[in-house]
Protein backbone atom coordinates (compact mmCIF):
# COMPACT_ATOMS: atom_id res chain seq x y z
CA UNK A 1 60.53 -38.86 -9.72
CA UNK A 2 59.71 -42.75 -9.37
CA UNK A 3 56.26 -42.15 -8.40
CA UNK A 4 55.68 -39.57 -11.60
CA UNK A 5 56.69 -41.97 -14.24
CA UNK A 6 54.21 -44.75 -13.05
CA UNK A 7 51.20 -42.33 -13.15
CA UNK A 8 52.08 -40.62 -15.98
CA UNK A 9 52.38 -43.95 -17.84
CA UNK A 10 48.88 -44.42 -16.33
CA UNK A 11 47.71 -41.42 -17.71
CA UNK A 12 49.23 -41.82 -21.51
CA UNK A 13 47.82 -45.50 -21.68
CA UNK A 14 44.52 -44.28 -20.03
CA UNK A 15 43.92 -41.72 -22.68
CA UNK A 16 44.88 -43.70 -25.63
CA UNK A 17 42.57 -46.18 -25.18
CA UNK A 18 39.66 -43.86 -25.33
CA UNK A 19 37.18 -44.10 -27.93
CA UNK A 20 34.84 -41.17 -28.63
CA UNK A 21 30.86 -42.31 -29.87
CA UNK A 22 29.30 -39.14 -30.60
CA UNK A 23 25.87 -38.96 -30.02
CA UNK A 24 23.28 -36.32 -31.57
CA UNK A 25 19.91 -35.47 -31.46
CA UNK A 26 17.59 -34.05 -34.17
CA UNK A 27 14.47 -32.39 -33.41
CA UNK A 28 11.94 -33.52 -35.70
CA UNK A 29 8.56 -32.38 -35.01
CA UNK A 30 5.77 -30.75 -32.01
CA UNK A 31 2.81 -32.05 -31.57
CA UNK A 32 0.24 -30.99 -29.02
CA UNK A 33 -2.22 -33.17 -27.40
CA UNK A 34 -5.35 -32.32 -26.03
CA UNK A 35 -5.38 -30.24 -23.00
CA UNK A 36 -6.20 -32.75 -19.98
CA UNK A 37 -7.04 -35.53 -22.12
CA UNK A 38 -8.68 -38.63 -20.32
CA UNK A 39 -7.44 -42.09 -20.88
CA UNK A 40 -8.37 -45.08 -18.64
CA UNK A 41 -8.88 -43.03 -15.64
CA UNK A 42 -6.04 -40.49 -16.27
CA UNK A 43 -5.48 -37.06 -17.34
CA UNK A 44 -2.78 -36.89 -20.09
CA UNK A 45 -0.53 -33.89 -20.02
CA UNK A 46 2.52 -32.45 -18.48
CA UNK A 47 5.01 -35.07 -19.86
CA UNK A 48 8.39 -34.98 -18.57
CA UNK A 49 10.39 -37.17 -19.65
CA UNK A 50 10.04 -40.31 -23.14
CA UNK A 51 11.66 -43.34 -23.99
CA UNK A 52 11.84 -45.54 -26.50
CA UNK A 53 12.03 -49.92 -26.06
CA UNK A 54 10.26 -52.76 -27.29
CA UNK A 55 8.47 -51.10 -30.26
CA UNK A 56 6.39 -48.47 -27.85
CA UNK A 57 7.02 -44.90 -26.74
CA UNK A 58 7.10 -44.56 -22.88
CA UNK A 59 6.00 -41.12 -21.65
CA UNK A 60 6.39 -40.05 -17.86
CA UNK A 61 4.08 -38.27 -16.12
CA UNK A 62 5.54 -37.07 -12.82
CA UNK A 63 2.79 -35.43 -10.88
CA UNK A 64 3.35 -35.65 -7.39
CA UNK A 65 0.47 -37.43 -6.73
CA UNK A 66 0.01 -39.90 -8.75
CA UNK A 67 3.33 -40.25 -10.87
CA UNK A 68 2.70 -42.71 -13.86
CA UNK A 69 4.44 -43.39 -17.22
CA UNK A 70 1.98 -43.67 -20.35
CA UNK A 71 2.61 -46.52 -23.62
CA UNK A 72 1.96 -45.00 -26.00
CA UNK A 73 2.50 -46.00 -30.13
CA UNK A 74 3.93 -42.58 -31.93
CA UNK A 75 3.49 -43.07 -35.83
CA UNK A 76 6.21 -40.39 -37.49
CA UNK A 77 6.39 -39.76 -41.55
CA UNK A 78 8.50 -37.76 -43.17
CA UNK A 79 10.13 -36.52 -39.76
CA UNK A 80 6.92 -35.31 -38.63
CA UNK A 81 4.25 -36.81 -36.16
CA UNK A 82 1.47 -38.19 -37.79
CA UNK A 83 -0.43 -39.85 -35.20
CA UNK A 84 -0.37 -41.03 -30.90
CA UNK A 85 -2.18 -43.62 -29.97
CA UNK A 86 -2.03 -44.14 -25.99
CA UNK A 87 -1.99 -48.00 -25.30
CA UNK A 88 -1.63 -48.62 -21.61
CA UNK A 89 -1.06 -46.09 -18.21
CA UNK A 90 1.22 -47.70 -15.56
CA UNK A 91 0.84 -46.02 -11.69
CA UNK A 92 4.11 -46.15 -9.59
């Protein structure tokens, strides 16, 4: 009985303190680029994965040979894509 009341104290002050931050995500748009585009050297295509810092788009491209993540500026209006221009591609 001694050893309940300590954890279950735990447990009551654990789960009070907890703050939910909901997070969502809202599909705005497709856009298709062209199909094994060259840029500096590169074919473009078969992103996996995007980020967003610094005022660029990061797109990874994770082909086994050569994986690489693209910079890239992504102009949106009215929650659609207007425009990609590809900046920079960065080999790992």
């Amino acid at each position: 009985m001694k050893k309940t009341i300590p954890f279950l104290l735990f447990a009551v002050l654990f789960f009070a303190c907890h703050q939910s931050n909901k997070t969502s995500i809202v599909f705005l748009d497709e856009h298709v680029i062209q199909d094994s585009m060259q840029f500096k050297n590169s074919i473009l295509g078969g992103f996996s994965g995007i980020d967003y810092a610094n005022n660029s788009f990061y797109l990874v491209v994770d082909d086994a040979e050569k994986p690489r993540y693209v910079k890239a500026n992504i102009v949106i209006q009215s929650d659609k894509i207007k425009n990609i221009k590809f900046k920079n591609v960065v080999f790992l």
